[in-house]
C-alpha atoms as a PDB file:
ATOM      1  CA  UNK A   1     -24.968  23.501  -3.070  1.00  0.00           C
ATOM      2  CA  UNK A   2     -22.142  20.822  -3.145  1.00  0.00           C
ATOM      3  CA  UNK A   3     -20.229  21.119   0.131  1.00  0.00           C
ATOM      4  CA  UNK A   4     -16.794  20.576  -0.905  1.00  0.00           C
ATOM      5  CA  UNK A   5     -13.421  19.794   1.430  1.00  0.00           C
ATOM      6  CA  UNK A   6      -9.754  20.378   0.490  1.00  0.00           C
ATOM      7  CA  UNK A   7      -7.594  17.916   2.010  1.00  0.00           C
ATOM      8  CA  UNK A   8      -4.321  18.595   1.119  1.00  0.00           C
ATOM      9  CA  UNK A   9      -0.817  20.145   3.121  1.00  0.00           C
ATOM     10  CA  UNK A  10       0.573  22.387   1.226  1.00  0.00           C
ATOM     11  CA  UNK A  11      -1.105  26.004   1.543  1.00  0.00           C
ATOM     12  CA  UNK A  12      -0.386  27.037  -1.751  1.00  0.00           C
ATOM     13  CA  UNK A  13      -1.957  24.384  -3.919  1.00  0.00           C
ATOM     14  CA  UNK A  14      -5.030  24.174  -1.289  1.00  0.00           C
ATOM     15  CA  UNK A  15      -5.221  27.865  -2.291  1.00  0.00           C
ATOM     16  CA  UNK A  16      -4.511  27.435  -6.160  1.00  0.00           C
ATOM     17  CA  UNK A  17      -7.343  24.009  -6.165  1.00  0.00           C
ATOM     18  CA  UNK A  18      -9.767  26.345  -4.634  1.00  0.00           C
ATOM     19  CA  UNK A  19      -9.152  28.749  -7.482  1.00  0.00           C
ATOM     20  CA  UNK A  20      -9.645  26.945  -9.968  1.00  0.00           C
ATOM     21  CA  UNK A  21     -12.670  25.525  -8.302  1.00  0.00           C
ATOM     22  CA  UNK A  22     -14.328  28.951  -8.053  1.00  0.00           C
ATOM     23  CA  UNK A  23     -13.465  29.568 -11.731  1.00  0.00           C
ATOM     24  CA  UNK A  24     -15.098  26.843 -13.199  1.00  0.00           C
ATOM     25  CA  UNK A  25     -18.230  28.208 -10.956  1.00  0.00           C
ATOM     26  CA  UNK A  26     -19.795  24.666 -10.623  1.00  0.00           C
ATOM     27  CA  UNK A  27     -22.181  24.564  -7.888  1.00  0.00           C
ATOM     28  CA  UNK A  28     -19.486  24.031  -5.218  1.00  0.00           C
ATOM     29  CA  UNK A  29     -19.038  25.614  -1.781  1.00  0.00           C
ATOM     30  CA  UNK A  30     -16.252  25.107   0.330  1.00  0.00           C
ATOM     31  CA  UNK A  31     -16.784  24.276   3.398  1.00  0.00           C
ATOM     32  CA  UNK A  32     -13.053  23.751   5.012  1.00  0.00           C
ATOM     33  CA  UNK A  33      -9.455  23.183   3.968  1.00  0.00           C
ATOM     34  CA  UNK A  34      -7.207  20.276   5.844  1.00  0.00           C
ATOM     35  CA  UNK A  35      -3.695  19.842   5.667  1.00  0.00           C
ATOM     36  CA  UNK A  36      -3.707  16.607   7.973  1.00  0.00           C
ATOM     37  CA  UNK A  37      -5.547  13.295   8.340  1.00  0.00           C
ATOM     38  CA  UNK A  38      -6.387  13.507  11.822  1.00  0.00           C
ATOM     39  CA  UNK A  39      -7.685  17.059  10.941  1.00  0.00           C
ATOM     40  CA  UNK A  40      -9.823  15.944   7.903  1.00  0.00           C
ATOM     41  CA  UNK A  41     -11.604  13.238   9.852  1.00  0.00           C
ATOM     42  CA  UNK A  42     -12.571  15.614  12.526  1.00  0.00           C
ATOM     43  CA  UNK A  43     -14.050  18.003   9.837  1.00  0.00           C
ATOM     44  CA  UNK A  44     -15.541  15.188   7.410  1.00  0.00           C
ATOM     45  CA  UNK A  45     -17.381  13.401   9.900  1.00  0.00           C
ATOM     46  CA  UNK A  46     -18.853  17.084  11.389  1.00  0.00           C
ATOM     47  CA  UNK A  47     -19.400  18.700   8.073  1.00  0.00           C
ATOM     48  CA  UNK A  48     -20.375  16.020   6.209  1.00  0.00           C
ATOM     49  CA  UNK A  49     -19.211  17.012   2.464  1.00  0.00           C
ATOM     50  CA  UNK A  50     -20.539  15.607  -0.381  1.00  0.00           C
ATOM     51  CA  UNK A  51     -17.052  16.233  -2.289  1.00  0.00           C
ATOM     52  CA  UNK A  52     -13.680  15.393  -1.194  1.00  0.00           C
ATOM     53  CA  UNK A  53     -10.693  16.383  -3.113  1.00  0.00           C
ATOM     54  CA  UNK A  54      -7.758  14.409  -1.660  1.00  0.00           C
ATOM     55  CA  UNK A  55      -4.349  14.335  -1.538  1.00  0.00           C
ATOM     56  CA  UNK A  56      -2.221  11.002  -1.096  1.00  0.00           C
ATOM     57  CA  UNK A  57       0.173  11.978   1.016  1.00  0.00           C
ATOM     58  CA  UNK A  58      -0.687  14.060   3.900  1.00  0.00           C
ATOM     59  CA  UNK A  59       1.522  16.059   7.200  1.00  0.00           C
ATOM     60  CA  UNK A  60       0.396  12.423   9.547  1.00  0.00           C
ATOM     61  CA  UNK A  61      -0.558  10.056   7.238  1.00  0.00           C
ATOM     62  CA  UNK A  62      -1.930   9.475   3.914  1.00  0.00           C
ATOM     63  CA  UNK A  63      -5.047   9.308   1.779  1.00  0.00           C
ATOM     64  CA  UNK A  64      -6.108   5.757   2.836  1.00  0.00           C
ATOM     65  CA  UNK A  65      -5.810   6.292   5.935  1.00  0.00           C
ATOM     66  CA  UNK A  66      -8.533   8.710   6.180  1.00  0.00           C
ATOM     67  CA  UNK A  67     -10.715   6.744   3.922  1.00  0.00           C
ATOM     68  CA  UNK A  68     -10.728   3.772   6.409  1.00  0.00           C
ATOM     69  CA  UNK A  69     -11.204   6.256   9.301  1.00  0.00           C
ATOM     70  CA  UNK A  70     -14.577   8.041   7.285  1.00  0.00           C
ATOM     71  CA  UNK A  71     -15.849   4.536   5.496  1.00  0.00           C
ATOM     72  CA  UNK A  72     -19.372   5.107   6.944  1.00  0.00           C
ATOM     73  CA  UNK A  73     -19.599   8.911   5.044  1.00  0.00           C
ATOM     74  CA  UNK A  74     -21.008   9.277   1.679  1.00  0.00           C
ATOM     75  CA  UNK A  75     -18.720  11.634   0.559  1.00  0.00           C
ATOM     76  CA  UNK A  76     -17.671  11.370  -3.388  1.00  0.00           C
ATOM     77  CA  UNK A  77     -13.456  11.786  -3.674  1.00  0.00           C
ATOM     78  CA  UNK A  78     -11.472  13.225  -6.005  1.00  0.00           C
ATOM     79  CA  UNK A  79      -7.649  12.288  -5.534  1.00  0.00           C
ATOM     80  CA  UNK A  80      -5.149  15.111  -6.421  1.00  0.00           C
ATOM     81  CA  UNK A  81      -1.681  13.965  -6.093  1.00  0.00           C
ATOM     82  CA  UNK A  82       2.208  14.036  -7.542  1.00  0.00           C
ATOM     83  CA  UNK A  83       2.317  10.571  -8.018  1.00  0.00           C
ATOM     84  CA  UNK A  84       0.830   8.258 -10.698  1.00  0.00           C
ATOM     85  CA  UNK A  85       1.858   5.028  -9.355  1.00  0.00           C
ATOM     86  CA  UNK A  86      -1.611   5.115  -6.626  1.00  0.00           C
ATOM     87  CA  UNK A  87      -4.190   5.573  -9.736  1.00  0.00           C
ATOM     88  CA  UNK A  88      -5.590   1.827  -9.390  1.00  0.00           C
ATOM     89  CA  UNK A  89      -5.863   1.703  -5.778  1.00  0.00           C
ATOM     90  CA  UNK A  90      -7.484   5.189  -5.739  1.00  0.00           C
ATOM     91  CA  UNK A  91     -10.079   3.865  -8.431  1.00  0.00           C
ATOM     92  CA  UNK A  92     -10.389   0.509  -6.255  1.00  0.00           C
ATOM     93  CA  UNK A  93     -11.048   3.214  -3.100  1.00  0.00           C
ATOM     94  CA  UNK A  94     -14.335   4.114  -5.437  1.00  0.00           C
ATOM     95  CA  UNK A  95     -12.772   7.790  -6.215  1.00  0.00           C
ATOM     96  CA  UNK A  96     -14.719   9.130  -8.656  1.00  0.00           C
ATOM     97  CA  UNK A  97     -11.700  10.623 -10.010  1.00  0.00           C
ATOM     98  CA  UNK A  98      -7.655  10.639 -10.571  1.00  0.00           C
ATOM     99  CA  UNK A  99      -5.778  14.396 -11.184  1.00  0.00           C
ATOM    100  CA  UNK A 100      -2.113  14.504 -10.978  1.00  0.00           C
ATOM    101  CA  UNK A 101      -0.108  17.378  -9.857  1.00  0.00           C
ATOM    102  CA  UNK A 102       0.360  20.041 -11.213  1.00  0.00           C
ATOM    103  CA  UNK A 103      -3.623  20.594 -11.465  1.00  0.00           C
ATOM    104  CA  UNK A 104      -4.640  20.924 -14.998  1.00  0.00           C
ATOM    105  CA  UNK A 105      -8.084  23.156 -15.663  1.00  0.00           C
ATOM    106  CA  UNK A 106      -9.533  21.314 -18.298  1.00  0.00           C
ATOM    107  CA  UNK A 107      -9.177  17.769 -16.313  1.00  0.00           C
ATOM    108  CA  UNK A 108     -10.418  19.263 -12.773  1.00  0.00           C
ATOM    109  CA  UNK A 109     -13.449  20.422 -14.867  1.00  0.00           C
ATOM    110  CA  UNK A 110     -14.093  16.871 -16.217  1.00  0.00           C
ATOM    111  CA  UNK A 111     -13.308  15.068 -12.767  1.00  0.00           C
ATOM    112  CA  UNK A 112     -15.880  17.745 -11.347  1.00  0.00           C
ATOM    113  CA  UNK A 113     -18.234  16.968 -13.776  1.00  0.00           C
ATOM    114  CA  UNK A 114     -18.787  13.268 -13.087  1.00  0.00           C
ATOM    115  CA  UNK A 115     -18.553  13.941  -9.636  1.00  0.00           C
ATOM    116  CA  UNK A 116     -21.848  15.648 -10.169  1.00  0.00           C
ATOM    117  CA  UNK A 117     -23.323  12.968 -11.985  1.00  0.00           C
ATOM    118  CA  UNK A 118     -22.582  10.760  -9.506  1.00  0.00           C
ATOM    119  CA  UNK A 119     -23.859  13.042  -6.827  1.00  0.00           C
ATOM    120  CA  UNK A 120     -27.375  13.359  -8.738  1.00  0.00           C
ATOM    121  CA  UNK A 121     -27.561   9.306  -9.702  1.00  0.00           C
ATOM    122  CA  UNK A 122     -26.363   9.227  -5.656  1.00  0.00           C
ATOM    123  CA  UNK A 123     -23.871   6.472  -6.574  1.00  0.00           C
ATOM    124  CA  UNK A 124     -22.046   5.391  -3.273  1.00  0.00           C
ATOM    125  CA  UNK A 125     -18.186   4.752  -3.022  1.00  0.00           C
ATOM    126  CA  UNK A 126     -19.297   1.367  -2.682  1.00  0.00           C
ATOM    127  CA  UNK A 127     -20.790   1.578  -5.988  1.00  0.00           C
ATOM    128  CA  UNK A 128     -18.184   2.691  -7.508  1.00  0.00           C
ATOM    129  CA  UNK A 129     -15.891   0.199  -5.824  1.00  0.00           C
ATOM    130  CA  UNK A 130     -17.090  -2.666  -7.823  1.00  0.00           C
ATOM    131  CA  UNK A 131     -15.526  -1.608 -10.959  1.00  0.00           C
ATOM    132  CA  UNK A 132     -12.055  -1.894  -9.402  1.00  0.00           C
ATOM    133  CA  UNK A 133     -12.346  -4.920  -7.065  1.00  0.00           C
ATOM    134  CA  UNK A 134      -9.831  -6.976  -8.989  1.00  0.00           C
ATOM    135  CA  UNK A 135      -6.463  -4.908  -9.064  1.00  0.00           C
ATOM    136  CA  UNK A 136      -4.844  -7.723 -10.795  1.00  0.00           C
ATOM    137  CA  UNK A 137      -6.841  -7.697 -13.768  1.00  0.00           C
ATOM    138  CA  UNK A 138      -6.491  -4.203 -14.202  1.00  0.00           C
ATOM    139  CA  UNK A 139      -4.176  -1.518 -15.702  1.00  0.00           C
ATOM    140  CA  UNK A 140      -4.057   1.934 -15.259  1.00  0.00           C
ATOM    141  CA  UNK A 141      -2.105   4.119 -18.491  1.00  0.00           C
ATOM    142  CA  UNK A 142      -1.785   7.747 -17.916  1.00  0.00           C
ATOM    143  CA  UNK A 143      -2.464   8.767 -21.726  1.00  0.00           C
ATOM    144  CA  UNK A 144      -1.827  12.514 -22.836  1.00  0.00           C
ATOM    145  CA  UNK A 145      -5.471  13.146 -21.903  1.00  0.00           C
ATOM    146  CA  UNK A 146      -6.798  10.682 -19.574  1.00  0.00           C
ATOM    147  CA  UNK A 147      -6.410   7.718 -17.612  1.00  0.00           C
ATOM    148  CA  UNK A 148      -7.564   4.603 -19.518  1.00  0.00           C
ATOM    149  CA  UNK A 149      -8.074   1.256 -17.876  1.00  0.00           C
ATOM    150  CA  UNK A 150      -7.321  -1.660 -19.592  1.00  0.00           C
ATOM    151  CA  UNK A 151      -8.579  -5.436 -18.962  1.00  0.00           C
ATOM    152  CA  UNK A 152      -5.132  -7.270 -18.703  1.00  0.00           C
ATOM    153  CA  UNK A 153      -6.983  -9.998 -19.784  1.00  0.00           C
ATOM    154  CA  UNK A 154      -7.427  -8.257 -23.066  1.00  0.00           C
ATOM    155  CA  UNK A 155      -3.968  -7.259 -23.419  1.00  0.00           C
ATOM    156  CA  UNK A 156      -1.613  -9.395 -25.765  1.00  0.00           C
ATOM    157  CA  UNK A 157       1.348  -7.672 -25.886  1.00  0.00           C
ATOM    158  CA  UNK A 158       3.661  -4.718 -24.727  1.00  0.00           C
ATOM    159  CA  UNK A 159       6.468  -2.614 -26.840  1.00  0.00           C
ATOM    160  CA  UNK A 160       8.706  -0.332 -25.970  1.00  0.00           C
ATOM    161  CA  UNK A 161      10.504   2.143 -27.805  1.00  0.00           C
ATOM    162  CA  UNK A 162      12.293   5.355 -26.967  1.00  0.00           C
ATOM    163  CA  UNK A 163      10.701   5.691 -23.838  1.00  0.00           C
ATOM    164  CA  UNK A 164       7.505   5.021 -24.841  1.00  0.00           C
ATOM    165  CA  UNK A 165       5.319   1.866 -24.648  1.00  0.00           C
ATOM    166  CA  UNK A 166       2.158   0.838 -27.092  1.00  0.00           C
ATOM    167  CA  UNK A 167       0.136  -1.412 -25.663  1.00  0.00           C
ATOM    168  CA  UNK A 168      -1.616  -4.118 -27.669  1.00  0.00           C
ATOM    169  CA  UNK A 169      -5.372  -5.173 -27.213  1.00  0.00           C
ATOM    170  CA  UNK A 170      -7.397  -8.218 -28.425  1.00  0.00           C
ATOM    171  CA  UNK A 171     -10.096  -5.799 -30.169  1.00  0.00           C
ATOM    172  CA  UNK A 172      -7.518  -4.625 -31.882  1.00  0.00           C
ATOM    173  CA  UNK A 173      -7.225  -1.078 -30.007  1.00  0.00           C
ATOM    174  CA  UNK A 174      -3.622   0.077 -28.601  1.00  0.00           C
ATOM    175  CA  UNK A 175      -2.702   3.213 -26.637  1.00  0.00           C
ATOM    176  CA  UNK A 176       0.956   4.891 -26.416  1.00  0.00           C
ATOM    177  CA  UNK A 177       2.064   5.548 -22.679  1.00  0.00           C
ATOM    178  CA  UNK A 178       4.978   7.509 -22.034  1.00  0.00           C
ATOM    179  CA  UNK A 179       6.220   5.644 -20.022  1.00  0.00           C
ATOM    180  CA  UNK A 180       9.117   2.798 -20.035  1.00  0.00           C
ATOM    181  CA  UNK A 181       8.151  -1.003 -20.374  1.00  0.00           C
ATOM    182  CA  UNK A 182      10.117  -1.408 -17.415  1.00  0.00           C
ATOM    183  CA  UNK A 183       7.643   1.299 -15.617  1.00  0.00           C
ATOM    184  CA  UNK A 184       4.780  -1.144 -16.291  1.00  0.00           C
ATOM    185  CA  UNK A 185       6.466  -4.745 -15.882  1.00  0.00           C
ATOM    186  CA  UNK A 186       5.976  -4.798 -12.318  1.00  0.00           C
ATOM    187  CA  UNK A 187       2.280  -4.267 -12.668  1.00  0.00           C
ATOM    188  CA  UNK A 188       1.715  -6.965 -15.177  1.00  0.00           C
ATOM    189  CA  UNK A 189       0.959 -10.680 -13.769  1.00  0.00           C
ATOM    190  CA  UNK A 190       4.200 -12.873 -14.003  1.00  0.00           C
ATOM    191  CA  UNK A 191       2.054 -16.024 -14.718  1.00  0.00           C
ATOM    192  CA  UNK A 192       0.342 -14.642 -17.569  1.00  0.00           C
ATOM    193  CA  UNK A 193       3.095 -12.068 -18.826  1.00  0.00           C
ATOM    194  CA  UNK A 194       6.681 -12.425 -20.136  1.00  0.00           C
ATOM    195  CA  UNK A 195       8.930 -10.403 -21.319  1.00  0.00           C
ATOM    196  CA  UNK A 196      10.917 -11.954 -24.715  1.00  0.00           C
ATOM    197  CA  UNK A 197      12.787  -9.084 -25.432  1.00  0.00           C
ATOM    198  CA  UNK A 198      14.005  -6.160 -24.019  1.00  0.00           C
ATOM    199  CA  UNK A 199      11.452  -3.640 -26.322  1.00  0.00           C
ATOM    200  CA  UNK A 200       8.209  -6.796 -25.565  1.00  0.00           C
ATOM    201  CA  UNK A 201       6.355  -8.317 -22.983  1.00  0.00           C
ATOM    202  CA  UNK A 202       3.731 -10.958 -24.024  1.00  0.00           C
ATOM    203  CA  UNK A 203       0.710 -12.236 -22.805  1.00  0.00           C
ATOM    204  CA  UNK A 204       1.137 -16.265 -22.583  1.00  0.00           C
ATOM    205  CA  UNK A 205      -2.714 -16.626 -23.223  1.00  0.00           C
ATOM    206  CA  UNK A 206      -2.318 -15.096 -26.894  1.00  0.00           C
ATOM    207  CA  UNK A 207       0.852 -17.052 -28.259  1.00  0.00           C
ATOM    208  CA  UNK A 208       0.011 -19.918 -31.292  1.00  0.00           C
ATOM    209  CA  UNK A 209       3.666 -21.203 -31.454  1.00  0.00           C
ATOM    210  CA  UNK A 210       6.837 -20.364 -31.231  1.00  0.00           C
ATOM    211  CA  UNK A 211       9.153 -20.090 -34.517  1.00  0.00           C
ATOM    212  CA  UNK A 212      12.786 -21.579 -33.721  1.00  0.00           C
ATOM    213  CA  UNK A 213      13.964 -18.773 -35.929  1.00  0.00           C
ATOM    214  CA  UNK A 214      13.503 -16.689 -32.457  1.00  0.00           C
ATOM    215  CA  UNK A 215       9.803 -15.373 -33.194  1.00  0.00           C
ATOM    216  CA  UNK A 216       6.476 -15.796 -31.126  1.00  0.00           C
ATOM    217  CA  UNK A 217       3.444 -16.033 -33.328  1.00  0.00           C
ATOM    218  CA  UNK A 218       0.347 -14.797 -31.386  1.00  0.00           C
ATOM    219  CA  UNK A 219      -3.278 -15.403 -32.369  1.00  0.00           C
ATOM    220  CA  UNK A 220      -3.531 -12.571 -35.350  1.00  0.00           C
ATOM    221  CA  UNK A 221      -0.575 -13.341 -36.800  1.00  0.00           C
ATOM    222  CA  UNK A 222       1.605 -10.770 -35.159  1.00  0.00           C
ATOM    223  CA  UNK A 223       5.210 -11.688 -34.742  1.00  0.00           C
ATOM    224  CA  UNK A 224       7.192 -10.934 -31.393  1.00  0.00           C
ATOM    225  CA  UNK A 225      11.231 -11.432 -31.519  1.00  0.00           C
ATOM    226  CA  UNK A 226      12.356 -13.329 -28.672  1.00  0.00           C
ATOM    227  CA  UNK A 227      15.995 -12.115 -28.157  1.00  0.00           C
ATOM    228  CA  UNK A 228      18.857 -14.671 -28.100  1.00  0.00           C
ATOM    229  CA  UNK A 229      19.486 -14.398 -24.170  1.00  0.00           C
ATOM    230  CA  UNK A 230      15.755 -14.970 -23.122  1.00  0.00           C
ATOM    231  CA  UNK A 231      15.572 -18.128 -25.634  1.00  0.00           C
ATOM    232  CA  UNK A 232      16.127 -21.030 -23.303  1.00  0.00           C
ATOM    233  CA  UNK A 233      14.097 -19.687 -20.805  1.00  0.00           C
ATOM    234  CA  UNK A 234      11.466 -18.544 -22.845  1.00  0.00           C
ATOM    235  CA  UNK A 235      11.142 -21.925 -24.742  1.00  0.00           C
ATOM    236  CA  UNK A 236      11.525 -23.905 -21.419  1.00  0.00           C
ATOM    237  CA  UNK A 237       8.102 -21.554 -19.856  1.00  0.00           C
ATOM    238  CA  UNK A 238       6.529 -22.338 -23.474  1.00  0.00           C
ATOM    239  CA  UNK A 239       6.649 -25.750 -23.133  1.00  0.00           C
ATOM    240  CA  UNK A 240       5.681 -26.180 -19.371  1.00  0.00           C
ATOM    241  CA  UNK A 241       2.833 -23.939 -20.576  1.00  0.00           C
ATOM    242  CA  UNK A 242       1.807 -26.799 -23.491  1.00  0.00           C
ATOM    243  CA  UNK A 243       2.603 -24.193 -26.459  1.00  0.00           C
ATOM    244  CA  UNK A 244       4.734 -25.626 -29.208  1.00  0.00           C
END
């Protein structure tokens, strides 16, 4: 039996989660629903669960805050939430796993699934922290049917188009977000990352020279425009930098 918790404050998707939970018919009992923090710290620490699903934002607080309040429990978490934008620090929290709202069958079954393997290898949060202990080497894309991670250090460049943005990788790999460049710009180091155009964003670390015809040749040959306003600039980082 995995005792299970449902921290979340709204009645309906508590009651929809739980659903979905007993439909997939995994082994899990539940042992209590929460719609607050203070509630859910009362309950964790005398109920002990081995599963947490958990919402970010909560009636007196939010996810975090409970977290630091239960630190000493070896409950596994599952973070179910609206908003994308709190996938790296949940990983860095040592969830397990990341759904977004509206809850999709198919991904709570997965999430449930290596919540279980974790359970029977009896990882700790702690274990699973030390995959995400550097935040600022990390990205987190929210493809069509995942989350994927990405080393930024492994990322040479960004492009945008239509609302979408491909993202670039060393190994030769890329994934399609739908998101905006602009979405992700915020997230991606300033010292290593620069935006040349308003479709690119490229990683200083991967650049061989810079064409005066208004090009950036990285590594592998690949050529990134570098648009006529972002020029001086963009040649004045490059040769602070030492690139030529």
């Amino acid at each position: 039996m995995i005792k299970t918790l449902i921290i979340e404050d709204e009645e309906y998707i508590r009651k929809g989660l739980i659903s979905m939970i007993e439909m997939l018919d995994k082994g899990l009992t539940i042992i209590g629903e929460c719609a607050s923090v203070q509630e859910a710290i009362t309950v964790s620490k005398a109920c002990k669960p081995d599963l947490v699903f958990l919402d970010i934002n909560l009636a007196d607080g939010n996810a975090f805050e409970f977290l630091e309040k239960t630190s000493q429990l070896a409950h596994r978490v599952i973070f179910t939430t609206a908003y994308e934008k709190y996938a790296l620090q949940a990983l860095k929290q040592g969830a397990i796993d990341y759904i977004l709202k509206p809850v999709d069958l198919d991904e709570l079954e997965t999430a449930i699934d290596k919540a279980l393997v974790s359970l029977s290898r009896k990882n700790t949060p702690e274990t699973n922290l030390k995959q995400w202990n550097d935040d600022k080497n990390k990205l987190v894309l929210r493809l069509q049917d995942s989350l994927q991670i990405i080393d930024l250090k492994t990322l040479m460049f960004c492009k945008s188009d239509k609302g979408y943005t491909t993202f670039y990788l060393a190994d030769g790999k890329s994934f399609v977000a739908s998101k905006s460049l602009k979405d992700y710009e915020e997230q991606l180091p300033s010292a290593t990352f620069v935006r040349t155009h308003q479709s690119y964003c490229v990683n200083l670390n991967y650049i061989d020279k810079y064409d005066k015809n208004g090009y950036v040749i990285l590594r592998n040959g690949e050529a990134i425009p570098v648009s006529s306003r972002k020029k001086e600039s963009f040649v004045a980082l490059l040769l602070k930098a030492g690139i030529h």
